[in-house]
N, C-alpha and C. Protein backbone atom coordinates (compact mmCIF):
# COMPACT_ATOMS: atom_id res chain seq x y z
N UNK A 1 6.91 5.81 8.70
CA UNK A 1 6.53 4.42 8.67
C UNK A 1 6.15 4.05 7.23
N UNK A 2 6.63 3.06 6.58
CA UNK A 2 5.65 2.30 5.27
C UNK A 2 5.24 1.23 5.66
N UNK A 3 4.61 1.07 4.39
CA UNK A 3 3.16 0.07 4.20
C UNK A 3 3.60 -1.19 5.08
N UNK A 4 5.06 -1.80 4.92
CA UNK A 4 5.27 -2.99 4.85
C UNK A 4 5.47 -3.50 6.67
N UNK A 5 5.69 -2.39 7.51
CA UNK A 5 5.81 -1.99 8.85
C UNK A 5 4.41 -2.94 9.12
N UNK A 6 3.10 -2.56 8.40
CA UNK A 6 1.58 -2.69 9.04
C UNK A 6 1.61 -4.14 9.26
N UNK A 7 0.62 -4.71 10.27
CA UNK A 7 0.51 -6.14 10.77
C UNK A 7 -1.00 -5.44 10.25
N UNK A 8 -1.22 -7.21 9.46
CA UNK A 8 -2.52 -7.69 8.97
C UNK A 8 -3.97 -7.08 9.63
N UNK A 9 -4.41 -6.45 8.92
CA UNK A 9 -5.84 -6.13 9.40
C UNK A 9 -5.90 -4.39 9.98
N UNK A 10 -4.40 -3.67 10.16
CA UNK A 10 -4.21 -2.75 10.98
C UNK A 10 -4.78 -1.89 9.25
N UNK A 11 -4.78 -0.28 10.12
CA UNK A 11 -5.58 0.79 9.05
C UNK A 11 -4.52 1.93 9.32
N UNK A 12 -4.66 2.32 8.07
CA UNK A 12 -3.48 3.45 7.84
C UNK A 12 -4.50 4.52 6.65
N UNK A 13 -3.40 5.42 6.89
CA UNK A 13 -3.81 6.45 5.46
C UNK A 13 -2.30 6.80 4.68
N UNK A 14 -2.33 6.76 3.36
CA UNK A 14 -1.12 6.91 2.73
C UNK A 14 -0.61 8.23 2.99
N UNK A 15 0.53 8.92 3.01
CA UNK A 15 1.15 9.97 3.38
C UNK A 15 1.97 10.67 1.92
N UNK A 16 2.45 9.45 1.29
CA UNK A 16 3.78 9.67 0.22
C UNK A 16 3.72 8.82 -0.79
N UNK A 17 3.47 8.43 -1.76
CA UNK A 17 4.07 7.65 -2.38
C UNK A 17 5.05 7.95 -3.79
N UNK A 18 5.46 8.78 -3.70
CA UNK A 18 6.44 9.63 -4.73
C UNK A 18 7.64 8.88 -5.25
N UNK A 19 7.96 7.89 -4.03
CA UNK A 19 9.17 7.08 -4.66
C UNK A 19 8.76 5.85 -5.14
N UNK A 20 7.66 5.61 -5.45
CA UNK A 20 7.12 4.46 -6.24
C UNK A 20 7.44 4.38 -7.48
N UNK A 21 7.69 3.38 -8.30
CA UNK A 21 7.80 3.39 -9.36
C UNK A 21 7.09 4.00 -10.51
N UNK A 22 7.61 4.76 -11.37
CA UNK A 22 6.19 5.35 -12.22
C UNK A 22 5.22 4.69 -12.56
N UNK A 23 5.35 3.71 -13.01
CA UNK A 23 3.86 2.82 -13.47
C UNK A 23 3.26 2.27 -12.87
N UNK A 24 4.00 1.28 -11.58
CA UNK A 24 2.92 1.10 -10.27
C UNK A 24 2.25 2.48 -9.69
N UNK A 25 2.56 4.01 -9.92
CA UNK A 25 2.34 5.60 -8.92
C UNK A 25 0.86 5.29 -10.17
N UNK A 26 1.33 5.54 -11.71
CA UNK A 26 0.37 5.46 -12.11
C UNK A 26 -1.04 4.79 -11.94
N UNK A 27 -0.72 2.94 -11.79
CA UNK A 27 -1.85 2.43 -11.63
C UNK A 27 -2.37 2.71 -10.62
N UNK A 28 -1.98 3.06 -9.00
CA UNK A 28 -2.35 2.95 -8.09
C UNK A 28 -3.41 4.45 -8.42
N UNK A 29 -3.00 5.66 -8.97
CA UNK A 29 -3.85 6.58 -9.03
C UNK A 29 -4.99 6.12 -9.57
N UNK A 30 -5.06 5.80 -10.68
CA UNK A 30 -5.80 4.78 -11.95
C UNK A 30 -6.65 4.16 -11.16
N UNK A 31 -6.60 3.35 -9.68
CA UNK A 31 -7.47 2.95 -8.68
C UNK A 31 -7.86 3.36 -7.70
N UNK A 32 -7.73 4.76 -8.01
CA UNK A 32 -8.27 5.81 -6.30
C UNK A 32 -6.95 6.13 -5.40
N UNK A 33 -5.85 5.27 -5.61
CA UNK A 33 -5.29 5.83 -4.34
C UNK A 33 -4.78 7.01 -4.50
N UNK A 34 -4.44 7.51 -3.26
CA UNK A 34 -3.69 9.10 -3.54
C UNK A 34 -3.09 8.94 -2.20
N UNK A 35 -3.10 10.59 -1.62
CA UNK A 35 -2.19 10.85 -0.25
C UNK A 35 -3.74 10.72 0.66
N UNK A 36 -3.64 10.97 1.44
CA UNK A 36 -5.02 10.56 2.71
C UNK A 36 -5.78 9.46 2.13
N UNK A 37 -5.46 8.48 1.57
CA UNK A 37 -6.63 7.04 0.96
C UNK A 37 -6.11 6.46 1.76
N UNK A 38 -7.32 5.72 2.77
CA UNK A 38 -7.06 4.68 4.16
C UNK A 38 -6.73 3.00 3.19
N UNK A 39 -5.93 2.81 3.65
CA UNK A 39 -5.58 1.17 3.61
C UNK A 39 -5.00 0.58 4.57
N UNK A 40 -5.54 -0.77 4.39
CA UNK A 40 -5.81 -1.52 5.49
C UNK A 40 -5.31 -3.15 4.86
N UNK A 41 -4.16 -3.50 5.25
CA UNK A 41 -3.18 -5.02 4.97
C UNK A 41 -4.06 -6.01 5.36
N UNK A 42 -4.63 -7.04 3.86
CA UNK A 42 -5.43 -7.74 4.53
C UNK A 42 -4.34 -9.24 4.52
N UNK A 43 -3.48 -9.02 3.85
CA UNK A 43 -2.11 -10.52 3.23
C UNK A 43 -0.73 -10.13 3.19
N UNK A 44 -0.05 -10.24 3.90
CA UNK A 44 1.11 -10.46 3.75
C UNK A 44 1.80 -11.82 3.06
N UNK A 45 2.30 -12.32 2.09
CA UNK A 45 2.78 -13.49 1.48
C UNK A 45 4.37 -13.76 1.89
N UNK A 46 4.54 -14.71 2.21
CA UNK A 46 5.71 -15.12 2.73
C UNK A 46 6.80 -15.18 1.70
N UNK A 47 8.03 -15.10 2.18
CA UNK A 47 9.03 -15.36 1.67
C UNK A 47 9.61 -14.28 0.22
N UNK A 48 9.50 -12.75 0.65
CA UNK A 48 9.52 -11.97 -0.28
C UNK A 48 7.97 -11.39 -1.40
N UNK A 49 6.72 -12.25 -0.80
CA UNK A 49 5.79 -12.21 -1.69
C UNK A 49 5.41 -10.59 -1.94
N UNK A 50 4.19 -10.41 -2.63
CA UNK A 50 3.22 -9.69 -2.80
C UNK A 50 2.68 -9.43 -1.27
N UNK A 51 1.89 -7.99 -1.02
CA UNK A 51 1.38 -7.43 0.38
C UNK A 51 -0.28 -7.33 -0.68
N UNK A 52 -1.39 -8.02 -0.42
CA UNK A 52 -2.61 -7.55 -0.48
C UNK A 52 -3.50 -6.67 0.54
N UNK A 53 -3.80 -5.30 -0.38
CA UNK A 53 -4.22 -4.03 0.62
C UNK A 53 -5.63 -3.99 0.37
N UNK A 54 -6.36 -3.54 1.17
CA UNK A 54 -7.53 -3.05 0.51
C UNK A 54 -7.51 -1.52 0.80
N UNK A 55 -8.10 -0.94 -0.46
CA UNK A 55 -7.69 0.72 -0.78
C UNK A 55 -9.24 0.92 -1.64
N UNK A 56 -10.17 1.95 -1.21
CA UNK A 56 -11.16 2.41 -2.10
C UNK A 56 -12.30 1.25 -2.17
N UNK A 57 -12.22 0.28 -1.18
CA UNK A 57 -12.69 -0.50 -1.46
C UNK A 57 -12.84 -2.21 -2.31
N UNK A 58 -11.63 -1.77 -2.81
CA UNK A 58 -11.05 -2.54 -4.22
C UNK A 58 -9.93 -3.27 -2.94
N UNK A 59 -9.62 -4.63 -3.57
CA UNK A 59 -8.61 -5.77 -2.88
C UNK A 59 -7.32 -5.12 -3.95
N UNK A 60 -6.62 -4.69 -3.76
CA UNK A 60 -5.10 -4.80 -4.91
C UNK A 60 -4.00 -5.21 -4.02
N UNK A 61 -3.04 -5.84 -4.61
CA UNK A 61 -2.23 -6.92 -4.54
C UNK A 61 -0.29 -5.91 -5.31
N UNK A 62 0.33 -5.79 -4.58
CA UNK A 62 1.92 -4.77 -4.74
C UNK A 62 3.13 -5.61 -4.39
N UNK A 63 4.12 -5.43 -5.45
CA UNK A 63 4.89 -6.04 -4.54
C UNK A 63 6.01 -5.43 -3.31
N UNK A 64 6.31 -6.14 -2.38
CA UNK A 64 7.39 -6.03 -1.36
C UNK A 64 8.17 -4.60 -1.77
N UNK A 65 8.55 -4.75 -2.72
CA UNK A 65 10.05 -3.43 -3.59
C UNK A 65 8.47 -2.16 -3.33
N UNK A 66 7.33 -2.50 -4.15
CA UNK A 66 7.00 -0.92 -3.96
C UNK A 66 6.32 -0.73 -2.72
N UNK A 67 5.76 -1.81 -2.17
CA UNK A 67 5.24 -1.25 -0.56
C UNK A 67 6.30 -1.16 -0.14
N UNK A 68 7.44 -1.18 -0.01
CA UNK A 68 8.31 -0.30 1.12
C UNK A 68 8.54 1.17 0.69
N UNK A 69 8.10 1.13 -0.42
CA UNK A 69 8.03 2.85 -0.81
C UNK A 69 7.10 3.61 -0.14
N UNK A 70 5.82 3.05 0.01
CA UNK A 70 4.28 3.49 0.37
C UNK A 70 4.76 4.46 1.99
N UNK A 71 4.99 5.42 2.19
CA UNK A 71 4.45 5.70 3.50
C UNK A 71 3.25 6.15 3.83
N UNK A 72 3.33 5.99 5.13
CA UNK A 72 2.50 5.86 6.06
C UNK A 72 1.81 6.14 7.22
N UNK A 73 0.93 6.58 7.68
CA UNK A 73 0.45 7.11 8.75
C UNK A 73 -0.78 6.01 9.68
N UNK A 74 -0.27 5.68 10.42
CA UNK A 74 -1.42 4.32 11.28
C UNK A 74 -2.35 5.39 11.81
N UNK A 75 -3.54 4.75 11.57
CA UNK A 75 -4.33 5.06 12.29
C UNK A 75 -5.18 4.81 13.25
């Protein structure tokens, strides 16, 4: 499953994110995430937008291309 599967408000833990782009893999480390970091879809934006997650506590904001990279484990 990835990120982009989750309906608003649902909780996951990351599994993979290896096929992310290097510099989004980077920042996202840069902000706590890793493999077992729970996130939880608080925005989906219409029409191709940005997915806003909350991860570590922190609100961050990805676009569509790399959350479909993100897998996923619901929890």
């Amino acid at each position: 499953m990835v990120l982009t599967e989750l309906s608003r408000g649902e909780l996951a833990k990351i599994t993979d994110f290896s096929t992310v782009n290097e510099l989004v893999q980077r920042r996202l480390i840069h902000l706590g995430m890793k493999e077992n970091t729970e996130v939880c879809i608080k925005r989906k934006l219409p029409f191709g937008g940005p997915c806003m997650i909350e991860a570590c506590g922190q609100g961050i904001s990805i676009r569509l291309n790399e959350a479909k990279n993100i897998r996923i484990e619901k929890l």
